[in-house]
Protein backbone atom coordinates (compact mmCIF):
# COMPACT_ATOMS: atom_id res chain seq x y z
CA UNK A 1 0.00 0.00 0.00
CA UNK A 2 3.07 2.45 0.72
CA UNK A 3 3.51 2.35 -3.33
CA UNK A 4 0.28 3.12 -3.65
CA UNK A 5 0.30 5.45 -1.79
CA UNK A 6 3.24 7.17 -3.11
CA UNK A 7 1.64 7.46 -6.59
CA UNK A 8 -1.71 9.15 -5.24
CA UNK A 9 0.32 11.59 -3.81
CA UNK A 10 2.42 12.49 -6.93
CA UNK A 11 -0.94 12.87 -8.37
CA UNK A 12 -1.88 15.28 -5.74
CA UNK A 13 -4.08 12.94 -3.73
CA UNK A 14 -3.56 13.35 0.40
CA UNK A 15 -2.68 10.02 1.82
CA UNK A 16 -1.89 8.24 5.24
CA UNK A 17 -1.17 4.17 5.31
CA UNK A 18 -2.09 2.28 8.40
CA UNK A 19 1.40 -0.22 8.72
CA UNK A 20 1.76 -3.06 11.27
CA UNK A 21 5.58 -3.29 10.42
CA UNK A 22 7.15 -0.11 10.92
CA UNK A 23 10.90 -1.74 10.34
CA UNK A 24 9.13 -2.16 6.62
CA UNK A 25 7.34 1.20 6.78
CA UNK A 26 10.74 3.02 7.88
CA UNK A 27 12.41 1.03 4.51
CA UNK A 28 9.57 2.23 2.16
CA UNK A 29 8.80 5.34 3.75
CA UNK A 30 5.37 6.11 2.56
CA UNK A 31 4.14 9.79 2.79
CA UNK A 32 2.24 9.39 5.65
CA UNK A 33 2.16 6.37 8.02
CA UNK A 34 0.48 5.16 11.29
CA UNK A 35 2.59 2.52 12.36
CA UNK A 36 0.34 0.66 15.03
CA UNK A 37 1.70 -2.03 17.63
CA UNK A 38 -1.29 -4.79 16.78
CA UNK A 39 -1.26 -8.58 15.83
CA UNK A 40 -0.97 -8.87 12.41
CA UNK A 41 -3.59 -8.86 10.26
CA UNK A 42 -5.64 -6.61 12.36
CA UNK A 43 -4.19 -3.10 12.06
CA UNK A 44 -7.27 -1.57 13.32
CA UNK A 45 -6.95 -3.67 16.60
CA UNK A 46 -9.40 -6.17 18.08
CA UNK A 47 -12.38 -7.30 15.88
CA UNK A 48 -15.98 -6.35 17.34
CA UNK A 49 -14.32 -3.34 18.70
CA UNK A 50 -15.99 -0.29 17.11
CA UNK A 51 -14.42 2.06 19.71
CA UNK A 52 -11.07 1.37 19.25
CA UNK A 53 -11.04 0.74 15.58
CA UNK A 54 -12.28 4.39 15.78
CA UNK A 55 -9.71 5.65 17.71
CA UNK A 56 -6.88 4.09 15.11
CA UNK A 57 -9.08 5.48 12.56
CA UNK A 58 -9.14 9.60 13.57
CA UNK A 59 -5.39 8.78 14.44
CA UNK A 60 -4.92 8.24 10.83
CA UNK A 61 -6.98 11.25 9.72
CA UNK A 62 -5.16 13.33 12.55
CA UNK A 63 -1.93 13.10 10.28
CA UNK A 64 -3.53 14.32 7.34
CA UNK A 65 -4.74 17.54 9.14
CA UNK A 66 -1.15 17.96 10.79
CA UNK A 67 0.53 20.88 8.38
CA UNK A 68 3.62 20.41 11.14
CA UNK A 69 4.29 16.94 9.10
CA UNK A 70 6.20 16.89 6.24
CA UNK A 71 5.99 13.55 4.20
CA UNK A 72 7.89 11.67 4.56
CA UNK A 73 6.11 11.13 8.19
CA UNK A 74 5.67 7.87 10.15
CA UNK A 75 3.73 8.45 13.38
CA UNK A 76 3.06 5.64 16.17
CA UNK A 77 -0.31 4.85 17.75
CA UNK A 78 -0.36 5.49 21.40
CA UNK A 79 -3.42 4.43 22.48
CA UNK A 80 -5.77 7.33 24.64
């Protein structure tokens, strides 16, 4: 999804990826990145959890409205 990612944004498209491994993320270095600290294959956290998928979501869109952030940016989850 970083390369993805990378193309929207030469095309002028805003983007933030939600990454599981930030080792990878830090290598590929996406735009914009929310490297979070769950199991993989659930980077939105625990299934049946509305709440904190939520929470990981506006974390994402939080980068996007940050103008202090200059791509590229990866930002860890700290859960509130």
């Amino acid at each position: 999804m970083s390369l993805v990612a990378a193309e929207l944004e030469r095309q002028g498209i805003s983007t933030v990826v939600i990454q599981l491994l930030r080792l990878a993320t830090e290598k590929v270095r996406p735009p914009r990145a929310l490297a979070v600290p769950f199991k993989h294959g659930y980077p939105l956290d625990s299934p049946n959890e509305p709440v904190k998928q939520c929470a990981v979501l506006k974390a994402a869109l939080a980068i996007l409205e940050d103008e202090n952030l200059k791509p590229p940016a990866i930002v860890g989850y700290e859960a509130g």
